[in-house]
N, C-alpha and C. Protein backbone atom coordinates (compact mmCIF):
# COMPACT_ATOMS: atom_id res chain seq x y z
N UNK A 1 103.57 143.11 128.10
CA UNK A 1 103.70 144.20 127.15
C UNK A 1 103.66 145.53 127.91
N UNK A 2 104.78 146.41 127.53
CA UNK A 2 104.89 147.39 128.19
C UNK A 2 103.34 148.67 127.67
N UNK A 3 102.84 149.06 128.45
CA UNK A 3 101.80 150.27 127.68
C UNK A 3 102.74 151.26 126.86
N UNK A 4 103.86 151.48 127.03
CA UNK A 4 104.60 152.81 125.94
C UNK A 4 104.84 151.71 124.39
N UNK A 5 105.00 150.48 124.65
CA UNK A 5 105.17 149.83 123.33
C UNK A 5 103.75 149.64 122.45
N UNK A 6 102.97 149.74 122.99
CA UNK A 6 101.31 149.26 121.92
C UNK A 6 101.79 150.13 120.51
N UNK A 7 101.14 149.76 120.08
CA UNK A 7 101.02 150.67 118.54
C UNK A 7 99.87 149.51 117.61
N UNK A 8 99.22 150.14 117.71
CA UNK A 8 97.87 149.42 117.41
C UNK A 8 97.31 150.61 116.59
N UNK A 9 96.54 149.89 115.42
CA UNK A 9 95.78 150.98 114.09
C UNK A 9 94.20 150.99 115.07
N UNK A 10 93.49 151.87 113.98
CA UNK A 10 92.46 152.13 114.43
C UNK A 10 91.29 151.09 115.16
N UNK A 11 91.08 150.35 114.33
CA UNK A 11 90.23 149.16 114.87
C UNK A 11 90.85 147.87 115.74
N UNK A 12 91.96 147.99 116.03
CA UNK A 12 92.52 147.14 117.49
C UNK A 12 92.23 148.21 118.52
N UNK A 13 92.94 149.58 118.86
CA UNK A 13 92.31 150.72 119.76
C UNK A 13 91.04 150.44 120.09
N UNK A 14 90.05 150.49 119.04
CA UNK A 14 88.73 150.42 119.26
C UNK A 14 88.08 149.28 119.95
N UNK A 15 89.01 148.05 119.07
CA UNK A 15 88.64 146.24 120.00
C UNK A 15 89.15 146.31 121.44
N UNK A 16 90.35 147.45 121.83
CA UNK A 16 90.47 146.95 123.31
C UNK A 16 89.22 147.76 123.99
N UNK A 17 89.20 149.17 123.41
CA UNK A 17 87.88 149.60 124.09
C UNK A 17 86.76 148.68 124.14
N UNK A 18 86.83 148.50 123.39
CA UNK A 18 85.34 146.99 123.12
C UNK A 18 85.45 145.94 124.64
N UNK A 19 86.83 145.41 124.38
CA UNK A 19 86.91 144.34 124.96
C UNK A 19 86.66 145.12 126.79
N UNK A 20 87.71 146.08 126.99
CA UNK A 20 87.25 146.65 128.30
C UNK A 20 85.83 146.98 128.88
N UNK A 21 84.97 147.41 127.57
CA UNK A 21 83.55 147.59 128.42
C UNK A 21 82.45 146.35 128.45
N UNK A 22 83.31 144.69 127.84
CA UNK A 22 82.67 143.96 127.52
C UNK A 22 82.62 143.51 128.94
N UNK A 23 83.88 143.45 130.09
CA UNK A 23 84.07 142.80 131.05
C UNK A 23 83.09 144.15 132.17
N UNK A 24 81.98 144.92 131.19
CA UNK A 24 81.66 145.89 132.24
C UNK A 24 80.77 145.28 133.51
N UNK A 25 80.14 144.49 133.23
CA UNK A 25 79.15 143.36 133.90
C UNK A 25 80.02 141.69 134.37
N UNK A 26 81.25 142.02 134.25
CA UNK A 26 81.27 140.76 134.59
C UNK A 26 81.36 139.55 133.83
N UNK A 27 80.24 139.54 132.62
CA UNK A 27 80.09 138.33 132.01
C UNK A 27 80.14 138.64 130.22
N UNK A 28 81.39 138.47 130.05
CA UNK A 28 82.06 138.94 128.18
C UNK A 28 81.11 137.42 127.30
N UNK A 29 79.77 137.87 127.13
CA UNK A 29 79.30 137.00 126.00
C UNK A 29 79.67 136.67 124.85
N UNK A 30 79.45 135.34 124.55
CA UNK A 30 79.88 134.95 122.98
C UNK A 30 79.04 136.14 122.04
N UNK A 31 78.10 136.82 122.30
CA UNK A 31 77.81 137.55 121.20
C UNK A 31 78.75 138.91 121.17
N UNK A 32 79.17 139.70 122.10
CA UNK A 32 80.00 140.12 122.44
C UNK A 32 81.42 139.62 121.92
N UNK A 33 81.39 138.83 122.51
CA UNK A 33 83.02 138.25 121.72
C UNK A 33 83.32 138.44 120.07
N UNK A 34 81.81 137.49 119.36
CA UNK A 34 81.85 138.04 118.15
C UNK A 34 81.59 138.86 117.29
N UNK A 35 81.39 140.32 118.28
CA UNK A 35 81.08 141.13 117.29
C UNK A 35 82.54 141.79 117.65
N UNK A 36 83.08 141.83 118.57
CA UNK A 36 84.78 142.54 118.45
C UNK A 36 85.58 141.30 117.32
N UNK A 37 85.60 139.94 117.43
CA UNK A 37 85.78 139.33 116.29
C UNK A 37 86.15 139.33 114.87
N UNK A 38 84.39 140.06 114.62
CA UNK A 38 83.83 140.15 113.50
C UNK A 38 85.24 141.91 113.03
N UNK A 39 85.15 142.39 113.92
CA UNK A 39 86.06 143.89 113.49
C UNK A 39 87.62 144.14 113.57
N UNK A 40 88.30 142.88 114.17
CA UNK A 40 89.55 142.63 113.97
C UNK A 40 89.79 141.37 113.63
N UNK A 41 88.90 140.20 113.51
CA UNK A 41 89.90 138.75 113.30
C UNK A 41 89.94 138.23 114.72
N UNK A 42 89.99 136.75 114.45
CA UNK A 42 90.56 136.03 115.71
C UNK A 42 91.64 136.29 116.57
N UNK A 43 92.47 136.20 115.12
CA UNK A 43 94.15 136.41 116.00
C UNK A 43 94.48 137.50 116.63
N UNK A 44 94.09 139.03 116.08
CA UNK A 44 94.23 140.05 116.86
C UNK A 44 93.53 140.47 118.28
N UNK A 45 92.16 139.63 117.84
CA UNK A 45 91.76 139.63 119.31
C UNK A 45 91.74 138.84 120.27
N UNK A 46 92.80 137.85 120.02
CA UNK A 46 93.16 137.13 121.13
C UNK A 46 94.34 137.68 121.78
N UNK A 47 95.07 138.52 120.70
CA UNK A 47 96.74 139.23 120.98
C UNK A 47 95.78 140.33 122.12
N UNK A 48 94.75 140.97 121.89
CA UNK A 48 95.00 142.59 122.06
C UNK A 48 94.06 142.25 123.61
N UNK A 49 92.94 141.10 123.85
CA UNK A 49 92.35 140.29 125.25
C UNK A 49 93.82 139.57 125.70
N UNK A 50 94.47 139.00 125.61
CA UNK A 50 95.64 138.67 126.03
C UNK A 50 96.10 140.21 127.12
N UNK A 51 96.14 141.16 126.00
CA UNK A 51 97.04 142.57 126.58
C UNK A 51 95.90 143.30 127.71
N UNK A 52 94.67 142.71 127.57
CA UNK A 52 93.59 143.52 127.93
C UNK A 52 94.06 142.72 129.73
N UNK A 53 94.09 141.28 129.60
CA UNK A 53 93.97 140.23 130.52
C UNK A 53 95.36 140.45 131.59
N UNK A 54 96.65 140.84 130.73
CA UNK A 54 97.36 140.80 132.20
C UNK A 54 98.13 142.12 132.22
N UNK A 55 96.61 143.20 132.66
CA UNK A 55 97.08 144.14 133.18
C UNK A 55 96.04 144.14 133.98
N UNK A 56 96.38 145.46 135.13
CA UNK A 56 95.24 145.98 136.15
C UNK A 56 94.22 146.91 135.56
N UNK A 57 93.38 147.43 136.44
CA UNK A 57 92.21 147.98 135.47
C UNK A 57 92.64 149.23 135.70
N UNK A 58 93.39 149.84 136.59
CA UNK A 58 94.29 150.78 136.50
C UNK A 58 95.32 151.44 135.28
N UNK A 59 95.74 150.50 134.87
CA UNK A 59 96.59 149.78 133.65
C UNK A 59 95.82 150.71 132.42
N UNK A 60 94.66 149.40 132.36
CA UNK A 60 93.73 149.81 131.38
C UNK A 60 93.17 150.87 131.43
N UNK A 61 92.71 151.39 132.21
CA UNK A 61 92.34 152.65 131.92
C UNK A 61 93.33 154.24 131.65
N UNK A 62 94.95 153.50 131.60
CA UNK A 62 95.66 154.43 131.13
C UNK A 62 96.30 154.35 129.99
N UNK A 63 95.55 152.89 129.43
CA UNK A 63 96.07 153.04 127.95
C UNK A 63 94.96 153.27 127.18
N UNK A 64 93.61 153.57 127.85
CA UNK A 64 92.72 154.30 126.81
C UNK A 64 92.78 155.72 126.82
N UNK A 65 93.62 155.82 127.90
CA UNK A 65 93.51 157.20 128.39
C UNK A 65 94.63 157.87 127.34
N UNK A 66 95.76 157.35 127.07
CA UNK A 66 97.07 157.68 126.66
C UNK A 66 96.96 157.69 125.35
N UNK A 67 95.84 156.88 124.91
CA UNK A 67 96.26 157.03 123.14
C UNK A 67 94.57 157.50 122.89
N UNK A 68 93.59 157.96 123.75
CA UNK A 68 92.20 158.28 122.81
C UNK A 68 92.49 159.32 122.23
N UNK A 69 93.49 160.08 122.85
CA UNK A 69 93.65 161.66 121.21
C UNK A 69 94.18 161.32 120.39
N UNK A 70 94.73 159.99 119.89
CA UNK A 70 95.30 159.49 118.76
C UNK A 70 93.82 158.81 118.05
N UNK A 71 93.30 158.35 118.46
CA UNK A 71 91.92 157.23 117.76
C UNK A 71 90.86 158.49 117.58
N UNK A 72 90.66 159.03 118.85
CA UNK A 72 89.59 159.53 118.92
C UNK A 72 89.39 160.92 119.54
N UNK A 73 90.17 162.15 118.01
CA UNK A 73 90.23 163.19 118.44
C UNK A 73 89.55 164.42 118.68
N UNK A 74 88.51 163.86 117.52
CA UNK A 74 87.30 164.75 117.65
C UNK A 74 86.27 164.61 118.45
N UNK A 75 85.13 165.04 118.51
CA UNK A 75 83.58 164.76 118.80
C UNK A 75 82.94 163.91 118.29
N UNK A 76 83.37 163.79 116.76
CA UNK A 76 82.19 162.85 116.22
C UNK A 76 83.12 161.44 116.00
N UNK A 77 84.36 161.44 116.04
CA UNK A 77 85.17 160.32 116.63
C UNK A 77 84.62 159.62 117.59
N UNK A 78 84.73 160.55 118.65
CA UNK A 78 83.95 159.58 119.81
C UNK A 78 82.59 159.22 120.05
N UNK A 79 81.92 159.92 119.48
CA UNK A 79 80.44 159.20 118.94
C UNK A 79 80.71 158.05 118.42
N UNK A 80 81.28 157.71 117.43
CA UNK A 80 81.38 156.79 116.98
C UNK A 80 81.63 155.53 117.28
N UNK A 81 82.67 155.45 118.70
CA UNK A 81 83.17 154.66 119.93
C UNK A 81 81.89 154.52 120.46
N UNK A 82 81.14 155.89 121.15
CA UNK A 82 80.48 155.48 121.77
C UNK A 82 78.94 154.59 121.17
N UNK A 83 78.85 154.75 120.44
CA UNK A 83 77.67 154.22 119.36
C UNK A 83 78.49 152.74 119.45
N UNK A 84 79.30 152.36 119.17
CA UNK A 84 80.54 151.06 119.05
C UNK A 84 80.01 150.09 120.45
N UNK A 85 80.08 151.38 121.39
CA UNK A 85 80.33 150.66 122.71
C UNK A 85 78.49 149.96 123.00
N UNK A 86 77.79 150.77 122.43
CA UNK A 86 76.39 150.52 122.70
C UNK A 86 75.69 149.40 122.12
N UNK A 87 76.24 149.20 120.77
CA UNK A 87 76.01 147.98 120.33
C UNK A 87 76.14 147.04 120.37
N UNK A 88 77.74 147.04 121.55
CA UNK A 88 78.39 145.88 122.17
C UNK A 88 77.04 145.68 123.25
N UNK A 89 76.93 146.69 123.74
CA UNK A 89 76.34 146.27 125.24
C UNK A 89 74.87 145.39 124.88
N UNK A 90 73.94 146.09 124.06
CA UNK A 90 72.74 145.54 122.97
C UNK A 90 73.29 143.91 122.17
N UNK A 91 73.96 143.10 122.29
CA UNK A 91 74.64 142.46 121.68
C UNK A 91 73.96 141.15 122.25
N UNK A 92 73.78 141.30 123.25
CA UNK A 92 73.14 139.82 123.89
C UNK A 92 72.09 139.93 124.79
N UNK A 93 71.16 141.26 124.10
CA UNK A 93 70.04 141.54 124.37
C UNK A 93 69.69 141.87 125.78
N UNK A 94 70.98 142.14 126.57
CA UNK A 94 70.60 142.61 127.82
C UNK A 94 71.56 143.88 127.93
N UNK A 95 70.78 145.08 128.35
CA UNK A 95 71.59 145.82 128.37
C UNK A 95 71.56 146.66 130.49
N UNK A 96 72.62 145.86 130.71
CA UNK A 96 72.57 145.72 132.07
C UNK A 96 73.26 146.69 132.83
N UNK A 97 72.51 147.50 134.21
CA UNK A 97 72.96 148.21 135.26
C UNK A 97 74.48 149.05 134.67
N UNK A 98 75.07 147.37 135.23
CA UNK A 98 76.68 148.02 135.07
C UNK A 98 77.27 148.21 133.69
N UNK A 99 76.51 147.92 133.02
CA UNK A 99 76.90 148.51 131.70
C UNK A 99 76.46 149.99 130.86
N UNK A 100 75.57 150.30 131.49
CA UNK A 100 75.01 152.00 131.95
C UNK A 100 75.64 152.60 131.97
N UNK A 101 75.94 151.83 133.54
CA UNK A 101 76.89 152.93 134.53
C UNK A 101 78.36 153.15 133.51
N UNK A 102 78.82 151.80 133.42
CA UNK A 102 80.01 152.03 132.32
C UNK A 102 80.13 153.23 131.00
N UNK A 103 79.08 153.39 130.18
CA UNK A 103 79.00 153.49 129.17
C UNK A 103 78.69 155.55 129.47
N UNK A 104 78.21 155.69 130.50
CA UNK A 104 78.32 157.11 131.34
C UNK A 104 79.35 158.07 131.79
N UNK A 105 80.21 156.51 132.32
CA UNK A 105 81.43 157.09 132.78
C UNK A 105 82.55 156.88 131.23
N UNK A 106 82.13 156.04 130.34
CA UNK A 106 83.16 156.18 129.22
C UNK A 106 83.03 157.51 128.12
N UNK A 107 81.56 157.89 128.50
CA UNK A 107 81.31 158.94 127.67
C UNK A 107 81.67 160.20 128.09
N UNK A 108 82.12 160.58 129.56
CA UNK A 108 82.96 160.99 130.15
C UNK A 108 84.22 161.38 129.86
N UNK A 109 85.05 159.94 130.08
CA UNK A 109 86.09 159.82 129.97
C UNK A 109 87.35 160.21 128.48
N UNK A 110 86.23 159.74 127.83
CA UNK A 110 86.58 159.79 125.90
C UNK A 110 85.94 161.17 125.33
């Protein structure tokens, strides 16, 4: 999938962010898994980890980059991500190093 073709609504945007800071540690838990799940469905989040899976992280980080003023244009938009992203990380009761560090540099970034 080309990155200029995505067109994804609000809560797929949000599941790939999900899914990108899930792989922040390395290890994407089943609780993790089902709470992006629980906010798009199976099928979309196997389509949108599929799209997450065969690109580079280069890649990925220019298709959050390319569409967050579309999802997430305000301030309290991205609170909202980032609150999103925190609960992922709290999700399987470890909230680890590299997922810190991640969640620092996404609050950054967004």
């Amino acid at each position: 999938m080309n990155i200029e073709q995505l067109n994804w609504n609000y809560e797929e945007f949000c599941a790939y962010v999900l899914i990108y800071a899930s792989y922040a540690d390395l290890e994407f838990s089943k609780e993790e898994k089902d709470l992006i799940i629980k906010s798009v469905g199976q099928e979309r989040f196997e389509k949108l980890e599929a799209t997450y899976l065969e690109h580079g992280d280069y890649e990925r980080l220019q298709i959050i980059m390319d569409h967050k003023g579309v999802y997430y244009p305000t301030a309290d938009r991205k609170q909202e991500l980032i609150e999103k992203i925190s609960q992922l990380f709290n999700a399987d009761g470890e909230f680890s190093r590299p997922e810190k560090t991640l969640l620092l540099f996404l609050q950054k970034l967004l």
